[in-house]
N, C-alpha and C. Protein backbone atom coordinates (compact mmCIF):
# COMPACT_ATOMS: atom_id res chain seq x y z
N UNK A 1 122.11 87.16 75.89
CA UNK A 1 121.43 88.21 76.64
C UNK A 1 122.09 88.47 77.99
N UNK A 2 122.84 87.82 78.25
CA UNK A 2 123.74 87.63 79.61
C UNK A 2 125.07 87.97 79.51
N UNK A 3 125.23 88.95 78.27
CA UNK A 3 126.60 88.80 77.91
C UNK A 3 127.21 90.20 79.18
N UNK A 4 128.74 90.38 78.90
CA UNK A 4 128.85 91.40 79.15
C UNK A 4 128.65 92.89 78.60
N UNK A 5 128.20 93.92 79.35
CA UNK A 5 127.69 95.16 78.73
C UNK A 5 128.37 96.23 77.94
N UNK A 6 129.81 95.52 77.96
CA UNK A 6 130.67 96.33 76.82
C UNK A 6 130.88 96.07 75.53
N UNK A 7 130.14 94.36 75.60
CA UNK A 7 130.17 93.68 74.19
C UNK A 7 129.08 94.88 73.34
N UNK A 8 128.22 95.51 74.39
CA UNK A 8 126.77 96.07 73.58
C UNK A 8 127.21 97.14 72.80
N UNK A 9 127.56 97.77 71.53
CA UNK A 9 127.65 98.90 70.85
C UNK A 9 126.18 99.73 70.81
N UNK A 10 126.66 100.69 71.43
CA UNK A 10 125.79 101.82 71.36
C UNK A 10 126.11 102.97 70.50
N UNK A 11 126.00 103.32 68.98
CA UNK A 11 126.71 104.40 68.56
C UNK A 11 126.82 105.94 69.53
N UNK A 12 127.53 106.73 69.90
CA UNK A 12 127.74 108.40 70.30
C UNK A 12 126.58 108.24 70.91
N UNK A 13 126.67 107.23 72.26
CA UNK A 13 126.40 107.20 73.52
C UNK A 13 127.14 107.49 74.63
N UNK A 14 127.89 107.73 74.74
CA UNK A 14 128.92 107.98 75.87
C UNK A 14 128.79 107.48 76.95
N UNK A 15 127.56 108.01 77.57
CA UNK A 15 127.24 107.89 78.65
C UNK A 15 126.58 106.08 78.80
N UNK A 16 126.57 105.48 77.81
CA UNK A 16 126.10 103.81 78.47
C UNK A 16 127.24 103.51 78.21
N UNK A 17 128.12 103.84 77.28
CA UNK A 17 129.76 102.98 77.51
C UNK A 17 130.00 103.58 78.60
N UNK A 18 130.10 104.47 79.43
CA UNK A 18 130.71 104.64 80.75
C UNK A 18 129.71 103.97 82.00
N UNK A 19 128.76 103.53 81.54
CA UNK A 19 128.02 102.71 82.67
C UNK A 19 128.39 101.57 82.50
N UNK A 20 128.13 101.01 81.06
CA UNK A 20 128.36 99.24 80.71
C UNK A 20 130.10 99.27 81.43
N UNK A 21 130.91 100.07 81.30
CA UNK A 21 132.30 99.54 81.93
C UNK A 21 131.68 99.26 83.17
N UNK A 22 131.53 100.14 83.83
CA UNK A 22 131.79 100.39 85.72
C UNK A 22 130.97 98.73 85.80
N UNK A 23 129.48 98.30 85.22
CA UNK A 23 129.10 96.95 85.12
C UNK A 23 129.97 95.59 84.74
N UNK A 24 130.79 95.99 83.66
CA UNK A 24 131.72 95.24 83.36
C UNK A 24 132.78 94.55 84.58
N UNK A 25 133.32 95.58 84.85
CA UNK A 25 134.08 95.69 86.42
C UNK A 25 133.73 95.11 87.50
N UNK A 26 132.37 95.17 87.47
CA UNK A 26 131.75 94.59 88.80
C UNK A 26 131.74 92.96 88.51
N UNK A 27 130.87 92.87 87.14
CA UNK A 27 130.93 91.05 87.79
C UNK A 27 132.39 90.45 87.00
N UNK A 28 133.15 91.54 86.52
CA UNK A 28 134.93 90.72 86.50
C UNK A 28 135.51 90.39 87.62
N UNK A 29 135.38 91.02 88.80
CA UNK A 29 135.92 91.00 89.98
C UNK A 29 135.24 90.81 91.18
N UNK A 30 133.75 91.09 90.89
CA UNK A 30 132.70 90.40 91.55
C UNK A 30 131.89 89.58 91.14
N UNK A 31 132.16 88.17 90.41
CA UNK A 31 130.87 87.64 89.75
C UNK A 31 130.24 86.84 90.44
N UNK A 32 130.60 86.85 92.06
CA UNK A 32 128.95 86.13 92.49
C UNK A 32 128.14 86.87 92.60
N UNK A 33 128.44 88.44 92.41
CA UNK A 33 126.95 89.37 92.41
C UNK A 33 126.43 88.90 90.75
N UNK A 34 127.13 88.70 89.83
CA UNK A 34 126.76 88.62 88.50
C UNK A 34 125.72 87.18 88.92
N UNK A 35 126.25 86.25 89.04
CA UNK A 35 125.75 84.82 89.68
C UNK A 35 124.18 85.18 90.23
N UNK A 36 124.16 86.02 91.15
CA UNK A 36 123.13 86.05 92.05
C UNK A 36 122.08 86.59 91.14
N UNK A 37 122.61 87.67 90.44
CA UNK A 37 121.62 88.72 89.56
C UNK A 37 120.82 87.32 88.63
N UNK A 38 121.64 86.54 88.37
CA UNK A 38 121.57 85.74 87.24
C UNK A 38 120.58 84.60 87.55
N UNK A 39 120.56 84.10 88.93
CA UNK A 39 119.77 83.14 89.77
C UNK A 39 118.24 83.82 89.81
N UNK A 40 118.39 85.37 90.18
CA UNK A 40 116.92 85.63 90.71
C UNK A 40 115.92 86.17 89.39
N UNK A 41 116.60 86.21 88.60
CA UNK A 41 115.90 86.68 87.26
C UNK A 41 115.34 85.78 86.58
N UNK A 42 116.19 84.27 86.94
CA UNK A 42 115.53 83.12 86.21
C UNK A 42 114.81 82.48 87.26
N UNK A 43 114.90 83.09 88.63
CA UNK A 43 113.56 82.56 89.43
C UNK A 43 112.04 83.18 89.02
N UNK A 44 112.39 84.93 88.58
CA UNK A 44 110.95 85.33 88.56
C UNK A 44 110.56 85.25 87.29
N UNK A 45 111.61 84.47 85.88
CA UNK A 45 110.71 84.14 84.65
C UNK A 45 110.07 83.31 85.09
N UNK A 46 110.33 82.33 86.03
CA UNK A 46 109.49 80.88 86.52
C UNK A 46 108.04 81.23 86.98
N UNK A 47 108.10 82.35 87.89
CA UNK A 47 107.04 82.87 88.54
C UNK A 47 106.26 83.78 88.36
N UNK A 48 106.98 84.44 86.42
CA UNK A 48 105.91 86.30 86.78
C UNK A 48 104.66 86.10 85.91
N UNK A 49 104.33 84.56 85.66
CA UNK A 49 102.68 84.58 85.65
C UNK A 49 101.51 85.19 87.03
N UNK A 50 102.90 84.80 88.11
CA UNK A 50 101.73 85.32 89.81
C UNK A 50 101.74 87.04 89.77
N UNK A 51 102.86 87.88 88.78
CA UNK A 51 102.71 89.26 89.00
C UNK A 51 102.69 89.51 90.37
N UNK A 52 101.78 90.31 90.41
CA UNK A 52 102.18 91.00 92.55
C UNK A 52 102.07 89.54 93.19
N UNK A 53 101.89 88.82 93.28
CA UNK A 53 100.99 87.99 93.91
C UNK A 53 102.61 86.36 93.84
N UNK A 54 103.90 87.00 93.38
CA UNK A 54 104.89 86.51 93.18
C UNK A 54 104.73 85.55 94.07
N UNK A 55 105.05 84.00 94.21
CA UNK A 55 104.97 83.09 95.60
C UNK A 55 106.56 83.12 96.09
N UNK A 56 106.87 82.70 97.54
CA UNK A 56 108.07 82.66 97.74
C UNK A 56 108.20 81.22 97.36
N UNK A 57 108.96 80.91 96.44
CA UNK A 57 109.23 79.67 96.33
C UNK A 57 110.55 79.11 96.85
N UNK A 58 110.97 80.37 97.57
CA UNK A 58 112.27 79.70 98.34
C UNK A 58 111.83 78.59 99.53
N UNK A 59 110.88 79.44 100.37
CA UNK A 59 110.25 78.69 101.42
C UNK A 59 109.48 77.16 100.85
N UNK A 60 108.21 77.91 99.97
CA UNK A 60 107.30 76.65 99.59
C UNK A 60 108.32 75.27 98.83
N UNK A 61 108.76 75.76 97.91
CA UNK A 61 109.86 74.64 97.27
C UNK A 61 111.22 74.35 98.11
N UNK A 62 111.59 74.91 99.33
CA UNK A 62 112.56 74.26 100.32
C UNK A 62 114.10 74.57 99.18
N UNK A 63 114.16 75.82 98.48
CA UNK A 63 114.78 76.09 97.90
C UNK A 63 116.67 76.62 98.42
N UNK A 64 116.22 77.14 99.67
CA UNK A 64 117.35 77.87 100.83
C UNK A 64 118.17 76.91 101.17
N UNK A 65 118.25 75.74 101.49
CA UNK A 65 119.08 74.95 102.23
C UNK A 65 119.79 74.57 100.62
N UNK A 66 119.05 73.76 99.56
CA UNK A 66 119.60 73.63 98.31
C UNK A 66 120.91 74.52 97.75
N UNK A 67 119.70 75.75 97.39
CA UNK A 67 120.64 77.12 96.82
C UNK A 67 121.84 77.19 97.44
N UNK A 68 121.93 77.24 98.82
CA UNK A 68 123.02 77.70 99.51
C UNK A 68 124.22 76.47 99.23
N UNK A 69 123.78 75.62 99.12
CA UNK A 69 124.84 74.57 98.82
C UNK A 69 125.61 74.42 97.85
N UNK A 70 124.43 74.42 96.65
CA UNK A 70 125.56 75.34 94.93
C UNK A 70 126.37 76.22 95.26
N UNK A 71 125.94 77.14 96.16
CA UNK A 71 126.84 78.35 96.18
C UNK A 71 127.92 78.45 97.14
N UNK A 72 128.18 77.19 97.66
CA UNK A 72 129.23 76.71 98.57
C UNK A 72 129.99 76.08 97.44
N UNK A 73 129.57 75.46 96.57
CA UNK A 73 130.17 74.55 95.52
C UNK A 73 131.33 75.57 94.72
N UNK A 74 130.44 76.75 94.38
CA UNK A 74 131.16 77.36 93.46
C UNK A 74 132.73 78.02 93.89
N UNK A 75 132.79 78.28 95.28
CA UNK A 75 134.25 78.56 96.01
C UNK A 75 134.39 79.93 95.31
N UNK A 76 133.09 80.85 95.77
CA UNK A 76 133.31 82.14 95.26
C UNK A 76 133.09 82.43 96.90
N UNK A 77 133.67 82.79 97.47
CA UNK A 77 133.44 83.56 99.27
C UNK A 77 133.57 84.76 98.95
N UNK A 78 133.50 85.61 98.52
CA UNK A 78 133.54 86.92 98.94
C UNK A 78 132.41 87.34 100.12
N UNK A 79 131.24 86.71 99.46
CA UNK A 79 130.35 86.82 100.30
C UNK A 79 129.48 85.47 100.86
N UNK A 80 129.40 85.33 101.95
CA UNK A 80 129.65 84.10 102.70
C UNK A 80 127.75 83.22 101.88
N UNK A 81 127.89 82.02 101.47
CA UNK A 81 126.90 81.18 100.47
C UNK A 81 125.61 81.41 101.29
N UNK A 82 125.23 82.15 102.53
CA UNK A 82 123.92 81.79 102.71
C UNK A 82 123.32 83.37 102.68
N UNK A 83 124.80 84.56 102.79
CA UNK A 83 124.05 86.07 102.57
C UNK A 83 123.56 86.03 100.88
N UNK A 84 124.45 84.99 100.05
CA UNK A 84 124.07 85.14 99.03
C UNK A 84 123.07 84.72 98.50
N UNK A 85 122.49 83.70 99.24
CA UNK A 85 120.97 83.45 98.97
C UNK A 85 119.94 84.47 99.77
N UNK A 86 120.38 84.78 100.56
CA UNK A 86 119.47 86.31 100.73
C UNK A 86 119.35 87.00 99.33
N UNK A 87 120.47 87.47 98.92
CA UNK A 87 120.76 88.48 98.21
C UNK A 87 119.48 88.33 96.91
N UNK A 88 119.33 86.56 96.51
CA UNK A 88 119.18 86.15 95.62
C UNK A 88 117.74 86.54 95.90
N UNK A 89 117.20 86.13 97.13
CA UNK A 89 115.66 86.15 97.77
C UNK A 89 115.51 87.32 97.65
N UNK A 90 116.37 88.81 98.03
CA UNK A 90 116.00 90.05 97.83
C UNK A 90 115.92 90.88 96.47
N UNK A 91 116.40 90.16 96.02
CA UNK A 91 116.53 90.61 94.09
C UNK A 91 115.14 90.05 93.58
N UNK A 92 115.07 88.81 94.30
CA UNK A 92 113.96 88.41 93.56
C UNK A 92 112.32 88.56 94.13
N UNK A 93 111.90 89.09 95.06
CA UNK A 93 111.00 90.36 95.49
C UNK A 93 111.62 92.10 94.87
N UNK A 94 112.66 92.40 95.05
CA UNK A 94 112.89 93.69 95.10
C UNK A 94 112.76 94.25 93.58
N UNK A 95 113.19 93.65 92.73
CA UNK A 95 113.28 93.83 91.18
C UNK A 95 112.05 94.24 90.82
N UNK A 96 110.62 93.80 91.54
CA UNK A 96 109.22 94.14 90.86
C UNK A 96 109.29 95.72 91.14
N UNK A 97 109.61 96.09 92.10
CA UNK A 97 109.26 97.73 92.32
C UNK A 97 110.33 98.55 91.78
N UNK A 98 111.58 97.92 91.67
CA UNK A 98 112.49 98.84 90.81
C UNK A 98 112.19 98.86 89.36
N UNK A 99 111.78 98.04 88.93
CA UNK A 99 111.07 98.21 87.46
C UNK A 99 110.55 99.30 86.97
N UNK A 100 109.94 99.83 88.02
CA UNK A 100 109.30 101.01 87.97
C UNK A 100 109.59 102.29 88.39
N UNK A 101 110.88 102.24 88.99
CA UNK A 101 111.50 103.18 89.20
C UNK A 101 111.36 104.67 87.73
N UNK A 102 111.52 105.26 87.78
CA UNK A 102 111.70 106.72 87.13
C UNK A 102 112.67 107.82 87.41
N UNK A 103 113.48 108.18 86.69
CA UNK A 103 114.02 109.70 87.11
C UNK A 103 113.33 110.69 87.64
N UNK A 104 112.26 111.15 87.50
CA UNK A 104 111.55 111.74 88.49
C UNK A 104 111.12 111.41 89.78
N UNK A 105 110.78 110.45 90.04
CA UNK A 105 110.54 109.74 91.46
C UNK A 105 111.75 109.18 92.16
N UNK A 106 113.19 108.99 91.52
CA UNK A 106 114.25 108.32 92.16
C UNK A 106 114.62 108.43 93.74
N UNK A 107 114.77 109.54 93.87
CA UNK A 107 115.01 109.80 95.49
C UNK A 107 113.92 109.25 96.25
N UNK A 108 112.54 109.29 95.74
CA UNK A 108 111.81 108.86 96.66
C UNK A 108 111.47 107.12 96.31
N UNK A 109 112.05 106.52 95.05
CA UNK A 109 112.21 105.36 95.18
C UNK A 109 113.35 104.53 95.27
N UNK A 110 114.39 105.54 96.20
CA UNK A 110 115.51 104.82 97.16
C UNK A 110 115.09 104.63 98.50
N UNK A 111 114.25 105.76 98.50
CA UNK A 111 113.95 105.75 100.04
C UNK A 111 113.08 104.49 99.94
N UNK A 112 112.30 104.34 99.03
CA UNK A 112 110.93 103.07 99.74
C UNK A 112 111.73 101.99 99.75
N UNK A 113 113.07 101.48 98.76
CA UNK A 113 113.59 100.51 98.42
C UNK A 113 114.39 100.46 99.85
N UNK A 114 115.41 101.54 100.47
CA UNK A 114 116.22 101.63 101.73
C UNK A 114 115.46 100.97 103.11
N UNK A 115 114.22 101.53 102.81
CA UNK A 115 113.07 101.08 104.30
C UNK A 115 112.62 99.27 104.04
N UNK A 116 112.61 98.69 103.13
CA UNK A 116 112.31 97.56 103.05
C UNK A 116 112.35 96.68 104.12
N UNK A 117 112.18 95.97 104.93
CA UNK A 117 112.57 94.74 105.66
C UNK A 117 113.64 94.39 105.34
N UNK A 118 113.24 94.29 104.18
CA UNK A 118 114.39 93.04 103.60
C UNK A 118 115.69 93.75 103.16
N UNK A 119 115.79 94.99 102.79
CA UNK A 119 117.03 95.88 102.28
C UNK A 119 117.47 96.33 103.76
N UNK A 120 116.53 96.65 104.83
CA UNK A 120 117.44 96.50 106.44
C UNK A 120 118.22 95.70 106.74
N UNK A 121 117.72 94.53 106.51
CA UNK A 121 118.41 93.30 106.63
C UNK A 121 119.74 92.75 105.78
N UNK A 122 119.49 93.29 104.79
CA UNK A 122 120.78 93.22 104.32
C UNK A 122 121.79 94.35 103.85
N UNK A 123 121.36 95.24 104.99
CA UNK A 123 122.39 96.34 105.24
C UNK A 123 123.12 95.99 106.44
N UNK A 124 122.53 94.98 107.27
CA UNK A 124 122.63 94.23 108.80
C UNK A 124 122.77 95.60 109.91
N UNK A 125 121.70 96.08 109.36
CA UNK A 125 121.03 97.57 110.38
C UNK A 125 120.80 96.95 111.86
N UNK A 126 121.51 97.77 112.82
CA UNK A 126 120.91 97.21 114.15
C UNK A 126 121.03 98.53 114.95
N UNK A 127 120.15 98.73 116.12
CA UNK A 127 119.93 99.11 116.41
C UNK A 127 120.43 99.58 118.60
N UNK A 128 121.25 101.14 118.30
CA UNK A 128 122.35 100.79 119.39
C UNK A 128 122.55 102.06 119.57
N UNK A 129 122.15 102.33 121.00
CA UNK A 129 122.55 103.98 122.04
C UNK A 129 121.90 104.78 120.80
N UNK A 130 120.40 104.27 120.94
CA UNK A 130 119.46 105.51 120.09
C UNK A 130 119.67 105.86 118.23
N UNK A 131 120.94 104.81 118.10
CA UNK A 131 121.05 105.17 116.45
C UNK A 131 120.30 103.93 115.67
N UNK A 132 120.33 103.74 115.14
CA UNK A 132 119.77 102.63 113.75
C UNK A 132 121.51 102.40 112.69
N UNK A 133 122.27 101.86 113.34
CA UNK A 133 123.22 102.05 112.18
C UNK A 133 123.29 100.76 111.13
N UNK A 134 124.35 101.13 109.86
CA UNK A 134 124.22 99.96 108.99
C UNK A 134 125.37 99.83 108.45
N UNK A 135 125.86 98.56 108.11
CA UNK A 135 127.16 97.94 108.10
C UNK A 135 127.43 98.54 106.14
N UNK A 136 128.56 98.87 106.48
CA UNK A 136 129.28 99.86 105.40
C UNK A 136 129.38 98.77 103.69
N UNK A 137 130.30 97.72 104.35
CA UNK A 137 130.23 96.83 103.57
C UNK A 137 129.30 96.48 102.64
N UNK A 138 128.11 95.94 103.38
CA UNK A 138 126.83 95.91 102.73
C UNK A 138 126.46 97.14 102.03
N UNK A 139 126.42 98.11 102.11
CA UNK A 139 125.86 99.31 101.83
C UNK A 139 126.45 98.99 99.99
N UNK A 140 127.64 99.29 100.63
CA UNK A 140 128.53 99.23 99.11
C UNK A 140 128.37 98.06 97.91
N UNK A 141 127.67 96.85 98.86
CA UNK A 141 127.25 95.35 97.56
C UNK A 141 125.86 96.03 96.97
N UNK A 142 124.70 96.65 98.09
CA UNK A 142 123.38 97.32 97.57
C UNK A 142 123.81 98.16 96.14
N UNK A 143 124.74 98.77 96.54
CA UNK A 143 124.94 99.69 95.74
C UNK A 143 125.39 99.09 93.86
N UNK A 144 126.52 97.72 94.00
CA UNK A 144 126.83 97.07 93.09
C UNK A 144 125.68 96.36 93.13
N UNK A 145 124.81 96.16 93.30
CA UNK A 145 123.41 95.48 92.88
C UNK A 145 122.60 96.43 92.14
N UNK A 146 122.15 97.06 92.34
CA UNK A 146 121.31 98.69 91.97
C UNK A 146 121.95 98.64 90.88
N UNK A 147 123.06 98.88 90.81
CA UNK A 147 123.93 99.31 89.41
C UNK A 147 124.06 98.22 88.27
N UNK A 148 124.21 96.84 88.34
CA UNK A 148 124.06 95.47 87.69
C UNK A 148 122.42 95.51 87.22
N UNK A 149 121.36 95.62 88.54
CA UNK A 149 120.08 95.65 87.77
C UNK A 149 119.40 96.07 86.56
N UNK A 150 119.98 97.52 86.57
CA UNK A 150 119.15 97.92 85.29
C UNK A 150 119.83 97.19 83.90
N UNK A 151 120.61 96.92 83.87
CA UNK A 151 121.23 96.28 82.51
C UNK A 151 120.62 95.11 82.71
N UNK A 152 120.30 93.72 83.46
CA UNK A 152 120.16 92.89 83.45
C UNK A 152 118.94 92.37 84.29
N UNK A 153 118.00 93.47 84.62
CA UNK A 153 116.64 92.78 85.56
C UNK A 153 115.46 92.45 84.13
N UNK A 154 115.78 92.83 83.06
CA UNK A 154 115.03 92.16 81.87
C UNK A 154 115.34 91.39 81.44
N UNK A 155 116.00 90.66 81.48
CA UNK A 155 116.69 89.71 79.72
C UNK A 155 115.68 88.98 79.57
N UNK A 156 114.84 87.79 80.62
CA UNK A 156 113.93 87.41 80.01
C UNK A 156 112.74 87.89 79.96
N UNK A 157 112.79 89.03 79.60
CA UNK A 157 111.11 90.06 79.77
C UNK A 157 111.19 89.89 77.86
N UNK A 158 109.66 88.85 77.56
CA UNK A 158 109.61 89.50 76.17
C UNK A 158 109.04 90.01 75.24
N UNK A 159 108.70 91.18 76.20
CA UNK A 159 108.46 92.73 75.62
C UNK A 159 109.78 93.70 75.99
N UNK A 160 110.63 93.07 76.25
CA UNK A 160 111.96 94.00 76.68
C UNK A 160 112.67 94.56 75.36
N UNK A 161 113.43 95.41 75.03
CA UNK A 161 114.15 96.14 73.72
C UNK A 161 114.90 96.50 74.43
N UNK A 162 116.03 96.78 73.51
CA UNK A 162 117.39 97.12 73.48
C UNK A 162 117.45 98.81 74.07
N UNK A 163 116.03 99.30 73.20
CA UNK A 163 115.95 100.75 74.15
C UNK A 163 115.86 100.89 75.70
N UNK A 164 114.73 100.13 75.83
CA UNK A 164 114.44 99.95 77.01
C UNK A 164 115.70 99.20 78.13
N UNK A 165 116.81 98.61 77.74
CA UNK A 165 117.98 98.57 78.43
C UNK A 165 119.02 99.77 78.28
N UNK A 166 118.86 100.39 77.50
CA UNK A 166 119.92 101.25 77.86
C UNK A 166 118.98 102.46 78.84
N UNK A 167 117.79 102.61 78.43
CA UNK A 167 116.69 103.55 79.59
C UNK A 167 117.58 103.09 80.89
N UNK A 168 117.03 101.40 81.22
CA UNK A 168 117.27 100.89 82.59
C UNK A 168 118.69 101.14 83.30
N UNK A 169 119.92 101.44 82.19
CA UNK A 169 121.08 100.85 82.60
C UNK A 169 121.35 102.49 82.78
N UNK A 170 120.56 103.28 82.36
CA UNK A 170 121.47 104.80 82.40
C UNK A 170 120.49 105.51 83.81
N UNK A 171 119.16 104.59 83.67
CA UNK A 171 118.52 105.47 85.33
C UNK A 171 119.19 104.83 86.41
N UNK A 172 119.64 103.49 86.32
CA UNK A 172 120.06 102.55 87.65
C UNK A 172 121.79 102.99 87.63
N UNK A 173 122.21 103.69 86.65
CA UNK A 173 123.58 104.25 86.90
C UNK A 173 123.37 105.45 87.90
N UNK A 174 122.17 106.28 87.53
CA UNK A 174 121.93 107.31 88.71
C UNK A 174 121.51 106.72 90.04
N UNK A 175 120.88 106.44 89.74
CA UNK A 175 120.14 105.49 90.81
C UNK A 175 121.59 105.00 91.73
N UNK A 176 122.73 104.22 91.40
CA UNK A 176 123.86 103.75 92.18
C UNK A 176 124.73 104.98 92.90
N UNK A 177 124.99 106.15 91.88
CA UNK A 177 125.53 107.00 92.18
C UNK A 177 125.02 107.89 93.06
N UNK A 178 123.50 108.04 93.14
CA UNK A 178 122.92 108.89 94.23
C UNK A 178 123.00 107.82 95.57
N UNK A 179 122.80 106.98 95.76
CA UNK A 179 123.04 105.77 96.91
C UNK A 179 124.98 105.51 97.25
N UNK A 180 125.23 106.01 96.41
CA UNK A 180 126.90 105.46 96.93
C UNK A 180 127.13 106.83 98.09
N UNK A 181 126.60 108.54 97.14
CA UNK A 181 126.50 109.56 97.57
C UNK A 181 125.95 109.57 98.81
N UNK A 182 125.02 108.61 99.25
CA UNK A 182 124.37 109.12 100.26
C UNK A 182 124.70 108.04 101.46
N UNK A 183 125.57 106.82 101.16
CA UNK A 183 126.46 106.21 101.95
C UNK A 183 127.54 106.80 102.32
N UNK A 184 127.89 107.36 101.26
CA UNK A 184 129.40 108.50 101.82
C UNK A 184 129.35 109.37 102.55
N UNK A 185 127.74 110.16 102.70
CA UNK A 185 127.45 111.24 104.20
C UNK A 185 127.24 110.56 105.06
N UNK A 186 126.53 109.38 104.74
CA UNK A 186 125.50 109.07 106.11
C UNK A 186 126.57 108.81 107.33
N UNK A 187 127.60 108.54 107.51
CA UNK A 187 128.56 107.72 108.46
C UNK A 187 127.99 107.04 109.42
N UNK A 188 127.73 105.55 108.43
CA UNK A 188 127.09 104.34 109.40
C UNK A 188 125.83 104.43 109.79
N UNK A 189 125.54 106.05 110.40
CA UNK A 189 123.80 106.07 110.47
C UNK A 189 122.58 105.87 109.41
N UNK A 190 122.25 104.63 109.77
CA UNK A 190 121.10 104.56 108.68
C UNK A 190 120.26 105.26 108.11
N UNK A 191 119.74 106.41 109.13
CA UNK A 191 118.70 107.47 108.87
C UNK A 191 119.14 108.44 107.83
N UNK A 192 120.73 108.22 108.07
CA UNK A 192 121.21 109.39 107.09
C UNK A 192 121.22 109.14 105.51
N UNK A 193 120.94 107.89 105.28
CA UNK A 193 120.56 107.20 104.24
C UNK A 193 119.17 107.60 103.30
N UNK A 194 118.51 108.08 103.88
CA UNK A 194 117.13 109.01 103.77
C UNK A 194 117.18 110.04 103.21
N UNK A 195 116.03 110.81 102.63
CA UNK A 195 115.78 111.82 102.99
C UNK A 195 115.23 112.57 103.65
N UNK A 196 115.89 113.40 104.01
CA UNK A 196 115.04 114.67 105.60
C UNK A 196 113.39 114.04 105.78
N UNK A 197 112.71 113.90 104.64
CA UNK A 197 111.13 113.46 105.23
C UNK A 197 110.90 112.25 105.34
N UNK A 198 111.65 111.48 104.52
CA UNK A 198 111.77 109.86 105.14
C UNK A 198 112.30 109.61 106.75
N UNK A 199 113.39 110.03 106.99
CA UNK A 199 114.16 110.30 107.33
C UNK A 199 113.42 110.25 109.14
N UNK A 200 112.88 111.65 109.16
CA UNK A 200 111.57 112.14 110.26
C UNK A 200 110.87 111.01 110.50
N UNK A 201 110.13 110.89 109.13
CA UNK A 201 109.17 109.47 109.73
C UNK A 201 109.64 107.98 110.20
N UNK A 202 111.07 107.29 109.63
CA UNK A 202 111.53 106.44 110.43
C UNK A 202 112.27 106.57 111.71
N UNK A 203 112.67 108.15 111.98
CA UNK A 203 112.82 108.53 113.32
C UNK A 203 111.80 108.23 114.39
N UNK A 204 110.41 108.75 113.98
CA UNK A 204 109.13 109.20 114.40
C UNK A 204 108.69 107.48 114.97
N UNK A 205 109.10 106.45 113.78
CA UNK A 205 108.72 105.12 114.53
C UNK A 205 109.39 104.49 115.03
N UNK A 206 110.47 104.67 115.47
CA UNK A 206 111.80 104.45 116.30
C UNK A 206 111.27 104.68 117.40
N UNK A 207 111.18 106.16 117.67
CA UNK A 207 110.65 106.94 119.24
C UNK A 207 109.53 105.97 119.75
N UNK A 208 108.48 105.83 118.77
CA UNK A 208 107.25 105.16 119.23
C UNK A 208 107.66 104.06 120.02
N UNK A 209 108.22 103.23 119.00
CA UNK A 209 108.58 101.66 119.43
C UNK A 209 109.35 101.53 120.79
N UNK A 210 110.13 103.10 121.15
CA UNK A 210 111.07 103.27 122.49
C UNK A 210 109.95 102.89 123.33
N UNK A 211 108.90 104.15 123.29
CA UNK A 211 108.21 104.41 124.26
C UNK A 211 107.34 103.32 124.66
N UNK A 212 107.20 101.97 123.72
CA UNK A 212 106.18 100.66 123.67
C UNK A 212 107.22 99.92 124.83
N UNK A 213 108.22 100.16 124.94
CA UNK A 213 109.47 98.98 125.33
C UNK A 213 109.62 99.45 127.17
């Protein structure tokens, strides 16, 4: 169930063999994102008896100092062993609401996913001469995350089908491509990451928070 997504035959699909590659690609040349995807999925089979109510078991089980140490072991640096236990902590909250993502709601469930705490944080958004900006780099791993998820935020779901992965793997292909799109305008400004009415309202609590300071 963990295989790679080109092993999957889809007959006169086109369009999931041109997603399963670009996936393929990613954890050939990136597989501690494959790694990470792979860590937080078998954290929340552990946990999705709690449903919303998910516990952090990074904190309660003293999991962070551990994790990070495997992932020093493995001598994959691309991305330095303790963003990657973020990554792992943010996949494994963030995955419940992308589940639910839809082609009809997408734009507006980038935006709720972009505003997160925790997706600020690992855009390493800071805040400087009135902008909100966010580190490019990161932008571009969100983006190879988004795109890895839908093929692989089920495997151990089991009510999951083979339909229901290629659904996931062909909305989270849009889903990457409208977010890469909207890293490529934004230049560094976070807001530009938005849309115009998101956009307003995290302006709108910016100003506030000025005027508190």
């Amino acid at each position: 169930m963990l295989r790679d997504p080109i092993t999957t035959r889809v007959p006169d699909m086109d369009q999931f063999a041109g997603a399963a590659r670009k996936i393929s690609e990613i954890i050939h040349t990136k597989p501690i994102l494959w790694i990470t995807e792979l860590i937080a999925v078998q954290e929340r089979l552990i946990t999705d008896d709690f449903a919303e109510d998910r516990p952090n078991i990074h904190e309660q089980c003293h999991l962070t100092k551990a994790l990070t140490r495997c992932l020093h072991d493995t001598d994959l640096y691309d991305i330095a062993p303790n963003e990657q236990a973020e990554i792992i902590q943010w996949l494994y909250y963030s995955l419940d609401s992308m589940k639910g993502w839809t082609a009809e709601t997408l734009e507006k469930d980038l935006d709720d996913l972009l505003t997160q705490g925790d997706t600020m944080r690992l855009l390493k958004t800071n805040y400087y001469d009135h902008v909100t900006w966010f580190n490019k780099e990161s932008a571009e791993v969100l983006v190879d995350l988004v795109r890895i998820s839908g093929y692989y935020m089920r495997v151990f779901d089991p009510t999951g089908s083979a339909a229901q992965q290629i659904e996931d793997t062909l909305l989270f292909e849009k889903a990457a491509d409208l977010l890469d799109e909207r890293i490529e305008n934004a230049d560094y400004h976070y807001d530009r990451l938005l849309t115009a009415e998101e956009a307003d309202e995290e302006a709108e609590e910016v100003s506030d928070s000025d005027k508190d300071l």
